[in-house]
N, C-alpha and C. Protein backbone atom coordinates (compact mmCIF):
# COMPACT_ATOMS: atom_id res chain seq x y z
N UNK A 1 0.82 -1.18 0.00
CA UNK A 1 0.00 0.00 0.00
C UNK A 1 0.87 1.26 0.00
N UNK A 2 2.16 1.00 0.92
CA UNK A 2 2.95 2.38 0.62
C UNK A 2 3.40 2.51 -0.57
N UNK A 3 3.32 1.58 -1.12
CA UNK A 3 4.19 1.60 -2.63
C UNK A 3 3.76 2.19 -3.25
N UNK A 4 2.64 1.99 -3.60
CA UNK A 4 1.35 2.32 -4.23
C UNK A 4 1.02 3.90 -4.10
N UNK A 5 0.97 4.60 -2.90
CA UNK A 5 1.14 5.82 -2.45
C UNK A 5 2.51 6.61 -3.07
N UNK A 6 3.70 6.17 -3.08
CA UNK A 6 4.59 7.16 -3.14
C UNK A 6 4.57 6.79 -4.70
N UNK A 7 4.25 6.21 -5.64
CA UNK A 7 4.25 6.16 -6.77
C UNK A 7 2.93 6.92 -7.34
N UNK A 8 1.52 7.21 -6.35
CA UNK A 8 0.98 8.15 -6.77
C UNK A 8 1.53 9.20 -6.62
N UNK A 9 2.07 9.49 -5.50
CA UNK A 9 2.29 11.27 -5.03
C UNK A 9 3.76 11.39 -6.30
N UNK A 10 4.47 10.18 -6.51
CA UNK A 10 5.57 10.51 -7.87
C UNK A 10 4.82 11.19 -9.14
N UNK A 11 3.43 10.41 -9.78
CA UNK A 11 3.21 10.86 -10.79
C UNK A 11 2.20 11.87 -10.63
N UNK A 12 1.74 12.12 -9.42
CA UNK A 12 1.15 13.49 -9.29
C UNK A 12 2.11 14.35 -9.46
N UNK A 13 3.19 14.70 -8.64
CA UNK A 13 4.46 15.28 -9.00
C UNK A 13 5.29 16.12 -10.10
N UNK A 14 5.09 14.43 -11.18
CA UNK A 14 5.27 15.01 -12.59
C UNK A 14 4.83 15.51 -13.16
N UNK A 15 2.89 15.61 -13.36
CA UNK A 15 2.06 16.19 -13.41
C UNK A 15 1.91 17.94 -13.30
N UNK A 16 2.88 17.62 -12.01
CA UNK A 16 2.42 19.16 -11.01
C UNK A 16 3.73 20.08 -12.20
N UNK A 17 4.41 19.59 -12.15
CA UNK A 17 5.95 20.15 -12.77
C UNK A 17 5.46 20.34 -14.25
N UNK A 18 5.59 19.43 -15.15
CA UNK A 18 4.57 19.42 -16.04
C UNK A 18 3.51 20.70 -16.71
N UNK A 19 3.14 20.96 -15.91
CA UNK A 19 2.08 21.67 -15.72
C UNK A 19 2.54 23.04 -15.05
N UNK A 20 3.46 23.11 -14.36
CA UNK A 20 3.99 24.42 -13.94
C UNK A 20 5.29 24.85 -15.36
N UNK A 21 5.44 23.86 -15.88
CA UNK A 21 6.35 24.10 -17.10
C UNK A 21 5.60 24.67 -18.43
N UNK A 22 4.74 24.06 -18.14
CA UNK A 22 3.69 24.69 -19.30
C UNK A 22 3.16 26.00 -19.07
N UNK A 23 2.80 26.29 -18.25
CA UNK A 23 2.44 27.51 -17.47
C UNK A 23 3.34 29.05 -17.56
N UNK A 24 4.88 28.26 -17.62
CA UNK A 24 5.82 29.38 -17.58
C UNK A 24 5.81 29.64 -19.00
N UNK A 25 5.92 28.70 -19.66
CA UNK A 25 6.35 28.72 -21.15
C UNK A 25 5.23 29.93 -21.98
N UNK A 26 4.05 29.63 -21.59
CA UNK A 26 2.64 30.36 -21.77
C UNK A 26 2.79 31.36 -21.39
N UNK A 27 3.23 32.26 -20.18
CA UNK A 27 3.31 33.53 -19.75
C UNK A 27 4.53 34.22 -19.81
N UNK A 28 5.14 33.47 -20.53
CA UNK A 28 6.48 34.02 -20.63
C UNK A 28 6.51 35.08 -22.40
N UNK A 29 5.62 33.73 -22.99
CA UNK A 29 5.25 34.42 -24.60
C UNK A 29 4.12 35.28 -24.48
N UNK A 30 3.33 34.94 -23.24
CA UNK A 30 2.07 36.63 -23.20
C UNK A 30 2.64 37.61 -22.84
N UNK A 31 4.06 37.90 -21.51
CA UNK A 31 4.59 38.54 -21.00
C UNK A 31 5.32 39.50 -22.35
N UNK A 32 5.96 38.45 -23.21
CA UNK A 32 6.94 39.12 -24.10
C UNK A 32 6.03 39.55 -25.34
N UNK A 33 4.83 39.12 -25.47
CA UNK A 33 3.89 39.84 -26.54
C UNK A 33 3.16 40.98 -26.31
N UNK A 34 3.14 41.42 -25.16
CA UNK A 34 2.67 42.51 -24.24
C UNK A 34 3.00 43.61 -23.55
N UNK A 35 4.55 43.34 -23.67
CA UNK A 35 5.70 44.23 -23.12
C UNK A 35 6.11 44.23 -21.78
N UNK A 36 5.23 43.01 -21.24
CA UNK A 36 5.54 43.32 -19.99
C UNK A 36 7.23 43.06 -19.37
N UNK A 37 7.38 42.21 -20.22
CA UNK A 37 9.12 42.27 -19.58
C UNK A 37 10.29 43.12 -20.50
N UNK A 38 9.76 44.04 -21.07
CA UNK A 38 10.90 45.09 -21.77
C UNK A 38 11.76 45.71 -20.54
N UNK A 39 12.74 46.21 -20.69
CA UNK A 39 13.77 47.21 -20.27
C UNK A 39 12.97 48.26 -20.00
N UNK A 40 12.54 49.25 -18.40
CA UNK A 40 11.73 49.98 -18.08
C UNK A 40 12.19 51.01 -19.34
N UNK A 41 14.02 51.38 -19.67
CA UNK A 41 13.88 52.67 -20.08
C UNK A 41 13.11 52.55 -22.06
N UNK A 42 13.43 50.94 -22.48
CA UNK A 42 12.45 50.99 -24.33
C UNK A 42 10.99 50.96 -23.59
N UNK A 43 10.29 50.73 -22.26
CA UNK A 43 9.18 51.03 -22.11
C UNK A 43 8.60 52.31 -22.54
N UNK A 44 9.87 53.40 -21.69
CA UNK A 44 9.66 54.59 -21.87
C UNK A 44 9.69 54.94 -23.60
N UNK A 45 10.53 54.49 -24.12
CA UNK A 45 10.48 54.46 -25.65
C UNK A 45 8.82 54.57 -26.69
N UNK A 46 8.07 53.55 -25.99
CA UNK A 46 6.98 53.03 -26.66
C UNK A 46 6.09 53.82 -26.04
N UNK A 47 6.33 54.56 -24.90
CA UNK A 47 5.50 55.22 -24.57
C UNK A 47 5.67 56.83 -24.93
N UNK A 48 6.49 56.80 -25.63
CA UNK A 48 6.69 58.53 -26.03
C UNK A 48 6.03 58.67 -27.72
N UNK A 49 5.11 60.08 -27.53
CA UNK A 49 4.40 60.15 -28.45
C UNK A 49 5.75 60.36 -29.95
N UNK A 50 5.90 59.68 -30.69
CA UNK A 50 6.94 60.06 -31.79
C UNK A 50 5.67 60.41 -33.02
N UNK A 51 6.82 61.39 -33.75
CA UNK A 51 6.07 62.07 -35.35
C UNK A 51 7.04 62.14 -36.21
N UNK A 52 6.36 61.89 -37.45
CA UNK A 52 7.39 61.71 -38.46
C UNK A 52 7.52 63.45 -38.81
N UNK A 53 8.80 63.39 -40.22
CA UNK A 53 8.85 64.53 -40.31
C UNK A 53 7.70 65.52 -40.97
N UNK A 54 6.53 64.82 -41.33
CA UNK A 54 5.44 65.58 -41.70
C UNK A 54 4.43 65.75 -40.79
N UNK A 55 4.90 65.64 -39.76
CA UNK A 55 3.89 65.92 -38.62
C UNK A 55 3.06 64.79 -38.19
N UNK A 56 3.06 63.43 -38.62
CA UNK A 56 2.14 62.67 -38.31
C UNK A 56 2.30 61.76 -37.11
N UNK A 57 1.53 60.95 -36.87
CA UNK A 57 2.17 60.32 -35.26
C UNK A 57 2.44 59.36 -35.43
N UNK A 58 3.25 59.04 -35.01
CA UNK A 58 3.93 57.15 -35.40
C UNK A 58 3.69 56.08 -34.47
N UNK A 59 2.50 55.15 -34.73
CA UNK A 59 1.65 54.11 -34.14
C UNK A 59 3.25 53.16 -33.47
N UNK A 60 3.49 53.57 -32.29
CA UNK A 60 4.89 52.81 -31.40
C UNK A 60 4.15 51.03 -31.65
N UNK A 61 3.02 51.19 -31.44
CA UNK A 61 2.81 49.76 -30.84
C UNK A 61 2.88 48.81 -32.07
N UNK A 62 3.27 49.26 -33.77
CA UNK A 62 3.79 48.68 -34.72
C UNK A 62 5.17 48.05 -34.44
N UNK A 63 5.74 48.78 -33.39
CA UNK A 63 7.41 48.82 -33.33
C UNK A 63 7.60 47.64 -32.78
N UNK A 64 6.34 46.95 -31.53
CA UNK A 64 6.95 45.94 -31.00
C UNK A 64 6.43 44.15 -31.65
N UNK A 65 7.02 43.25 -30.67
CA UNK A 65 7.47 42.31 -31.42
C UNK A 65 8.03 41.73 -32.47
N UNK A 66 9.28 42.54 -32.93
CA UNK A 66 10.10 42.42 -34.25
C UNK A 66 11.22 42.99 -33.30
N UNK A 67 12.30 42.72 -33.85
CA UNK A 67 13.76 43.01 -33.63
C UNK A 67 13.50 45.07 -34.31
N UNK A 68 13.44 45.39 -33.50
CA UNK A 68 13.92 47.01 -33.38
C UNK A 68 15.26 47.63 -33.12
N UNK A 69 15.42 48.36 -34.60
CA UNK A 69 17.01 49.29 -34.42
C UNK A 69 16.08 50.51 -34.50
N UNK A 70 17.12 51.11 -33.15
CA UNK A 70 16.73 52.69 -33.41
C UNK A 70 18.17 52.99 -33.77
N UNK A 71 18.23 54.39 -34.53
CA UNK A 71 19.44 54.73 -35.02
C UNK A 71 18.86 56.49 -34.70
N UNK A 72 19.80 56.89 -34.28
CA UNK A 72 19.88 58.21 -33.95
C UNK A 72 21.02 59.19 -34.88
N UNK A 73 20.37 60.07 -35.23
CA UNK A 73 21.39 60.70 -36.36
C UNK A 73 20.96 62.12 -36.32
N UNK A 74 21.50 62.84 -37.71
CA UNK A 74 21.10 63.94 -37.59
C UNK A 74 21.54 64.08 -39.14
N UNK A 75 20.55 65.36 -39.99
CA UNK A 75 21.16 65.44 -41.47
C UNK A 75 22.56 66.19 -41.40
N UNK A 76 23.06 67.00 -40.55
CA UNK A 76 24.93 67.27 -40.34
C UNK A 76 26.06 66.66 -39.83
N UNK A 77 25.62 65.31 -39.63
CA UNK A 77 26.62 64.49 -39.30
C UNK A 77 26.96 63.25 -40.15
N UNK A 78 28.13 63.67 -41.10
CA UNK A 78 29.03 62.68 -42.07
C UNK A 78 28.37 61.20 -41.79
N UNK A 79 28.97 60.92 -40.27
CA UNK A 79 29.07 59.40 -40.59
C UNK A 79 27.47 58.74 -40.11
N UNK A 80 26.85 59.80 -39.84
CA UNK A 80 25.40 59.10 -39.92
C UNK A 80 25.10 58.96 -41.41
N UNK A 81 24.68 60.18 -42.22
CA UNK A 81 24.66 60.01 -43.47
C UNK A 81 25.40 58.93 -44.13
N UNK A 82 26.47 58.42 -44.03
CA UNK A 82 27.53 57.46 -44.96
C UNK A 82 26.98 56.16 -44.21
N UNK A 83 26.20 56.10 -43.00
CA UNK A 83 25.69 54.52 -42.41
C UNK A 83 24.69 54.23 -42.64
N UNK A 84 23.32 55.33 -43.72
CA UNK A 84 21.86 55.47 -44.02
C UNK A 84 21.61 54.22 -45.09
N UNK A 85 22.53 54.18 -46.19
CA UNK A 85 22.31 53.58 -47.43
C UNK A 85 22.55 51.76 -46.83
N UNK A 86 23.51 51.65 -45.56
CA UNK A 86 23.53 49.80 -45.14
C UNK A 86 22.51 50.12 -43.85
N UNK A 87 22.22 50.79 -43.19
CA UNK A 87 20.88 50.49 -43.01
C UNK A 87 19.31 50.48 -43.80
N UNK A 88 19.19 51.17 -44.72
CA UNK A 88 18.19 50.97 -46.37
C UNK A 88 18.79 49.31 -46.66
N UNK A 89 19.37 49.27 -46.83
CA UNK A 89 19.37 47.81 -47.31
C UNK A 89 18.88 46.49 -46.36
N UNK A 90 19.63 47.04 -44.79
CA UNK A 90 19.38 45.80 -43.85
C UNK A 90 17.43 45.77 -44.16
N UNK A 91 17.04 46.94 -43.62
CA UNK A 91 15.39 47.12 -43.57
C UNK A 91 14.87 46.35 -44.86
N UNK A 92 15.45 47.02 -46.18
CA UNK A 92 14.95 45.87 -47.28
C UNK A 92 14.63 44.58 -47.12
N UNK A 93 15.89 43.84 -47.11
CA UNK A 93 16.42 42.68 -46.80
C UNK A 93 15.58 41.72 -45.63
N UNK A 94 15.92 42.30 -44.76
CA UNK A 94 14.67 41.75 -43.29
C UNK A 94 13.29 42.26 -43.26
N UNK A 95 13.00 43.26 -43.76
CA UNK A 95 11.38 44.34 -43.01
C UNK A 95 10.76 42.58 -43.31
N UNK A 96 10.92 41.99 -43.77
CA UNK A 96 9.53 40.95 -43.87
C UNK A 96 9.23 39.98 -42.34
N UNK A 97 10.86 40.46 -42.52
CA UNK A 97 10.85 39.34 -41.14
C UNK A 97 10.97 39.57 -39.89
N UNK A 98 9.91 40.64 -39.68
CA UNK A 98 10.09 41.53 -38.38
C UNK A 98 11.02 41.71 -37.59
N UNK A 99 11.48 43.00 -38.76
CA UNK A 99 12.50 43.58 -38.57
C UNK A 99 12.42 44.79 -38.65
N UNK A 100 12.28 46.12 -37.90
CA UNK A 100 12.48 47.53 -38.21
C UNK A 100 13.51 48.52 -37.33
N UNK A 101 13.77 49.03 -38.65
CA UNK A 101 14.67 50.79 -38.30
C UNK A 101 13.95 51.59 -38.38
N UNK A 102 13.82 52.50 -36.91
CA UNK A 102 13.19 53.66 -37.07
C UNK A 102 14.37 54.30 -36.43
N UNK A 103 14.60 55.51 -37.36
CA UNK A 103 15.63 56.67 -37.43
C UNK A 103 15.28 57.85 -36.87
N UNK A 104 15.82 58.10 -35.92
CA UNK A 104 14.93 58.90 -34.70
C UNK A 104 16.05 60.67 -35.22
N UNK A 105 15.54 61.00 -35.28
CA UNK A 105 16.21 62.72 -35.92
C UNK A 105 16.76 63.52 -35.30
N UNK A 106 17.57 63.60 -34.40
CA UNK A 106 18.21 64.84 -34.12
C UNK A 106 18.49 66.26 -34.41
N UNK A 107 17.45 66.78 -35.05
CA UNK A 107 17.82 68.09 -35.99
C UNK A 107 15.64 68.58 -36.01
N UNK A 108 16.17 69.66 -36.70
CA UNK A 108 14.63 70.57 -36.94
C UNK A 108 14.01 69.72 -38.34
N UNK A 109 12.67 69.40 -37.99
CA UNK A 109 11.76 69.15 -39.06
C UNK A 109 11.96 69.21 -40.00
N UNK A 110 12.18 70.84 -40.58
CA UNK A 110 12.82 71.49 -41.80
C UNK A 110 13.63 70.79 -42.50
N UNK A 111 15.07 69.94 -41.73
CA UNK A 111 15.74 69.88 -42.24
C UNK A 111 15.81 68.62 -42.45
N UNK A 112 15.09 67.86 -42.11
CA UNK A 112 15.35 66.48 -41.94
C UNK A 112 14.40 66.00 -42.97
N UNK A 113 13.10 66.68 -43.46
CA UNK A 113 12.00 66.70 -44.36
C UNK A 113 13.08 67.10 -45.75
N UNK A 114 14.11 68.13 -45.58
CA UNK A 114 14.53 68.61 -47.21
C UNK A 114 15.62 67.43 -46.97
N UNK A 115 15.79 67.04 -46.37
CA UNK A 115 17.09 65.78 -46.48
C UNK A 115 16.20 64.77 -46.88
N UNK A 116 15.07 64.34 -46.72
CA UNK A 116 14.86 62.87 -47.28
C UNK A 116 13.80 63.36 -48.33
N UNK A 117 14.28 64.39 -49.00
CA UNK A 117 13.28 64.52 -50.01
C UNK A 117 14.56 64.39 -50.98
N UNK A 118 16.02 64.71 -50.74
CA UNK A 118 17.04 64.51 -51.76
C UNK A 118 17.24 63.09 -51.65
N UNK A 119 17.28 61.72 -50.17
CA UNK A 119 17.89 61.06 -49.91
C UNK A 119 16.47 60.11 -49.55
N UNK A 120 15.57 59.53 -50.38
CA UNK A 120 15.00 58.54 -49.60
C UNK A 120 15.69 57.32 -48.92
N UNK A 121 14.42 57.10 -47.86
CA UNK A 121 15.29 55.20 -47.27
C UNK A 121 13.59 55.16 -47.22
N UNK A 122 13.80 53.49 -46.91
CA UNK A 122 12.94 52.64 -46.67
C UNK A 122 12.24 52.56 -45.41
N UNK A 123 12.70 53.10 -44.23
CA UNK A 123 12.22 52.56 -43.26
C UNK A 123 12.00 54.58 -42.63
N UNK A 124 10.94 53.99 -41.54
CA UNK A 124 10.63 55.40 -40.76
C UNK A 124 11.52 55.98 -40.63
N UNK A 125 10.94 57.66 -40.24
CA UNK A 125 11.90 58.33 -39.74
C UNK A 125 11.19 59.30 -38.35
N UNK A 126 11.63 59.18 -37.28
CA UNK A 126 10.60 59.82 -36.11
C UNK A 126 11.84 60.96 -35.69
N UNK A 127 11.06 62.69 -35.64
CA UNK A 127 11.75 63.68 -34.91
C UNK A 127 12.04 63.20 -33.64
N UNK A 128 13.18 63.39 -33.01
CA UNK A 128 13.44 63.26 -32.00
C UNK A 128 14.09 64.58 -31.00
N UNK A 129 14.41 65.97 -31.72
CA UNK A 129 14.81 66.90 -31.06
C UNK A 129 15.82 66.77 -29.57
N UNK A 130 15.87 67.77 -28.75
CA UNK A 130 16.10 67.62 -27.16
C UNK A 130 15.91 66.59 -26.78
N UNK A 131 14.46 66.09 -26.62
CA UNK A 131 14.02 65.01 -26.11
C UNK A 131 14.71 63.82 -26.54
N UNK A 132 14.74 63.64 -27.76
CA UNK A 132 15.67 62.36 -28.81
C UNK A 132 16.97 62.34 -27.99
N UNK A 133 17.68 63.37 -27.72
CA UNK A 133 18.98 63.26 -27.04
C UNK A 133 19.31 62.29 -25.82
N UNK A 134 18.15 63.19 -25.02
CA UNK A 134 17.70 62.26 -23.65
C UNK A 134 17.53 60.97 -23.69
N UNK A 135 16.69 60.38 -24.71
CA UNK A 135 15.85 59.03 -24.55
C UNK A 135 17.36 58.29 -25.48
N UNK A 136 18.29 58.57 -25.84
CA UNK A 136 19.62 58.65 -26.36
C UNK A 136 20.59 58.12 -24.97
N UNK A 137 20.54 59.17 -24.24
CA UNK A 137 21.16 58.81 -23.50
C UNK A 137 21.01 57.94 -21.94
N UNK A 138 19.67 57.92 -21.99
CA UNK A 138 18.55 56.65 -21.40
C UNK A 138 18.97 55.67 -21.74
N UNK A 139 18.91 55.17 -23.27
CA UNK A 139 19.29 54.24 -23.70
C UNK A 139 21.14 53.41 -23.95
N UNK A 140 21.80 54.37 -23.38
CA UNK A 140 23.23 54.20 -23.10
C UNK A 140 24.10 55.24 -23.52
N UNK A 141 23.60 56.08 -24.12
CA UNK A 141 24.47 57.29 -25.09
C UNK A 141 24.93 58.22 -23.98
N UNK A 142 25.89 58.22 -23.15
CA UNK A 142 26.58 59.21 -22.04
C UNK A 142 26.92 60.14 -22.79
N UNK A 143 27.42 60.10 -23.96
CA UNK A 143 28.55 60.92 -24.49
C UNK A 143 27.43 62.17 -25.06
N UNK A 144 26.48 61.53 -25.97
CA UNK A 144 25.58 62.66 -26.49
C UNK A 144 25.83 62.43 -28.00
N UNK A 145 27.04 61.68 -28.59
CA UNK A 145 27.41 61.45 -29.93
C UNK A 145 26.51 61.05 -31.22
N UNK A 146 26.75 61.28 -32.08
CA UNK A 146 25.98 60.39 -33.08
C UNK A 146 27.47 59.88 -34.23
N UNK A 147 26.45 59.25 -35.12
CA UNK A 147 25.30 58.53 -34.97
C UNK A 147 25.17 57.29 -33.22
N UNK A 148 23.94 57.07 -33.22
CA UNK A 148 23.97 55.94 -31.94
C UNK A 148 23.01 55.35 -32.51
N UNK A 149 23.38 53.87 -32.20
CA UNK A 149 22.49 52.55 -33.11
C UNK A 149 21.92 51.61 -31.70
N UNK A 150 20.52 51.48 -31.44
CA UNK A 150 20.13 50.21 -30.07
C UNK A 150 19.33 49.19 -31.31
N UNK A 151 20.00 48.65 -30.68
CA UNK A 151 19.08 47.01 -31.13
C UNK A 151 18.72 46.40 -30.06
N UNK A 152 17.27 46.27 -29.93
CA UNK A 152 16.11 46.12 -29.24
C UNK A 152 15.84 44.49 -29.21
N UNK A 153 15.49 43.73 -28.72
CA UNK A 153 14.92 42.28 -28.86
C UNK A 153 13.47 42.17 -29.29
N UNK A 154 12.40 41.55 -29.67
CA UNK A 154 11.41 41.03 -30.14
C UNK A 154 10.69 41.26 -28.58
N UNK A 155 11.38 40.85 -27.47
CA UNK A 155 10.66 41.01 -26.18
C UNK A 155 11.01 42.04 -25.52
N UNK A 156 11.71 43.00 -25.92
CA UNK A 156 12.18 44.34 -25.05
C UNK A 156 12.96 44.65 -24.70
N UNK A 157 14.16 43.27 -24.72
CA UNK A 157 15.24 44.27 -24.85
C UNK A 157 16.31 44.38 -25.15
N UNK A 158 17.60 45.50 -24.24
CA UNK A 158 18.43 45.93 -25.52
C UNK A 158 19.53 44.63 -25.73
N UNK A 159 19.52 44.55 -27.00
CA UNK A 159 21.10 43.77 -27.58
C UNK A 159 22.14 43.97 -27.62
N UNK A 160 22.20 45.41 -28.25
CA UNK A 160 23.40 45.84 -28.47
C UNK A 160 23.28 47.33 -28.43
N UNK A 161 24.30 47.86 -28.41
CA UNK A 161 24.48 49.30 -28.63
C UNK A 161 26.01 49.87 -29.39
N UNK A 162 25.70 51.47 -30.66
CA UNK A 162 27.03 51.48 -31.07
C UNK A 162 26.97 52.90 -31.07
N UNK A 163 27.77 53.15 -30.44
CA UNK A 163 28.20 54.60 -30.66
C UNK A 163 29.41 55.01 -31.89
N UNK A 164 28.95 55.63 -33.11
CA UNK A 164 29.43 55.62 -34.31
C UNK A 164 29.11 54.76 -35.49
N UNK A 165 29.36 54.84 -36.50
CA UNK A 165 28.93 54.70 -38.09
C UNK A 165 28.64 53.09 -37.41
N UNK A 166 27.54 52.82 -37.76
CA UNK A 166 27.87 50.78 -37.65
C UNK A 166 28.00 50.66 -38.87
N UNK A 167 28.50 49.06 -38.70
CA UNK A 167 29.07 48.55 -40.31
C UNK A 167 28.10 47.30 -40.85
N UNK A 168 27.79 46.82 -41.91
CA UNK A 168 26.69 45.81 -42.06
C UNK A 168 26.95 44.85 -41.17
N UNK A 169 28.58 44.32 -41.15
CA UNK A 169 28.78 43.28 -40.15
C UNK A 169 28.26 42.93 -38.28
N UNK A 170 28.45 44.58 -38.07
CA UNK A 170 27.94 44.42 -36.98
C UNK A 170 26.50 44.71 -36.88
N UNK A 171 25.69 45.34 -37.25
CA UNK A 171 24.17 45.06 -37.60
C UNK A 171 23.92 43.80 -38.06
N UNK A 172 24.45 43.07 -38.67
CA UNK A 172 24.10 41.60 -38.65
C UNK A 172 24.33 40.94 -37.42
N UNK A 173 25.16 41.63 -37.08
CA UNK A 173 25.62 40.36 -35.68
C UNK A 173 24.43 40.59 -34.16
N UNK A 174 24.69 42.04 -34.33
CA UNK A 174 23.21 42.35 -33.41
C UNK A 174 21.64 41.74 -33.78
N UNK A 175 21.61 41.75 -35.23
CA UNK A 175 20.12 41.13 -35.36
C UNK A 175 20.13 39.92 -35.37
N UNK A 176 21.38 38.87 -35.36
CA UNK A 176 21.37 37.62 -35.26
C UNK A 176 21.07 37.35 -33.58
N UNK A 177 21.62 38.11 -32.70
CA UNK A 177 21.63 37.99 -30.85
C UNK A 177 20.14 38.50 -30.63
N UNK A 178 19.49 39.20 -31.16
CA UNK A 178 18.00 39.85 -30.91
C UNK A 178 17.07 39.12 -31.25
N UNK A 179 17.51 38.10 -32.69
CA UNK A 179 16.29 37.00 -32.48
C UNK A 179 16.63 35.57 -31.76
């Protein structure tokens, strides 16, 4: 009869585990489809109203669950400009496979509107002004430099970070660690 007992309370056991394994696995993918386990400061990210350069408002909650690069730039800085055309391509290349660059602006409306009217890309572009600096340096940027590149995870958070021009190699290597 004891036998019998500790071989129930065994496969109740497994059951119980089982079942608490399933449980995690389940709230772990609602948690990360929901935002609840992002990095408080890309919380703050998704929660800041962004606009493109024509004034319109940019729906954040498109941004999540896909591997997110923000790239911070400005239209007077060389080596942002010379890093625009291998990020246009990465966005090509991946956008299918939830994957986005949104290029957060450092500079006045004005100028960032007559810059991508000479220079299209593929992927958004959100003003970021003063504020852009801050949520810049939230995100690891001490220095204040540009260009600055975060690669974001599918669940919130950050991968990587580059302060200066990135190169395709290392944007590949970050979106390979983010998914």
């Amino acid at each position: 009869m004891a036998l019998n007992m500790t071989r129930r309370q065994f496969l109740i056991s497994i059951g119980v585990a089982l079942f608490a394994l399933l449980l995690g696995v389940l709230s772990s993918r609602y948690l990360s489809q929901f935002g609840f386990s992002r990095d408080p400061v890309v919380t703050e990210v998704f929660k800041k109203e962004w606009f493109s350069p024509n004034q319109t408002k940019l729906d954040t909650q498109e941004w999540g669950g896909k591997v997110l690069i923000l790239n911070f730039w400005a239209t007077w800085c060389p080596p942002c400009v010379e890093e625009m055309p291998v990020l246009d391509q990465i966005q090509k290349e991946f956008g299918q496979q939830k994957l986005l660059i949104v290029g957060i602006g450092i500079d006045s409306p004005s100028n960032i509107r007559q810059f991508l009217e000479k220079t299209p890309i593929s992927y958004p572009v959100a003003l970021g002004g003063l504020e852009g600096s801050q949520i810049a340096k939230s995100l690891g940027n001490a220095q204040g430099g540009l260009p600055f590149t975060v690669v974001i995870s599918p669940s919130g958070k950050i991968q990587g970070r580059k302060l200066g021009k990135i190169s395709e190699d290392e944007l590949r290597s970050f979106i390979k660690q983010a998914n």
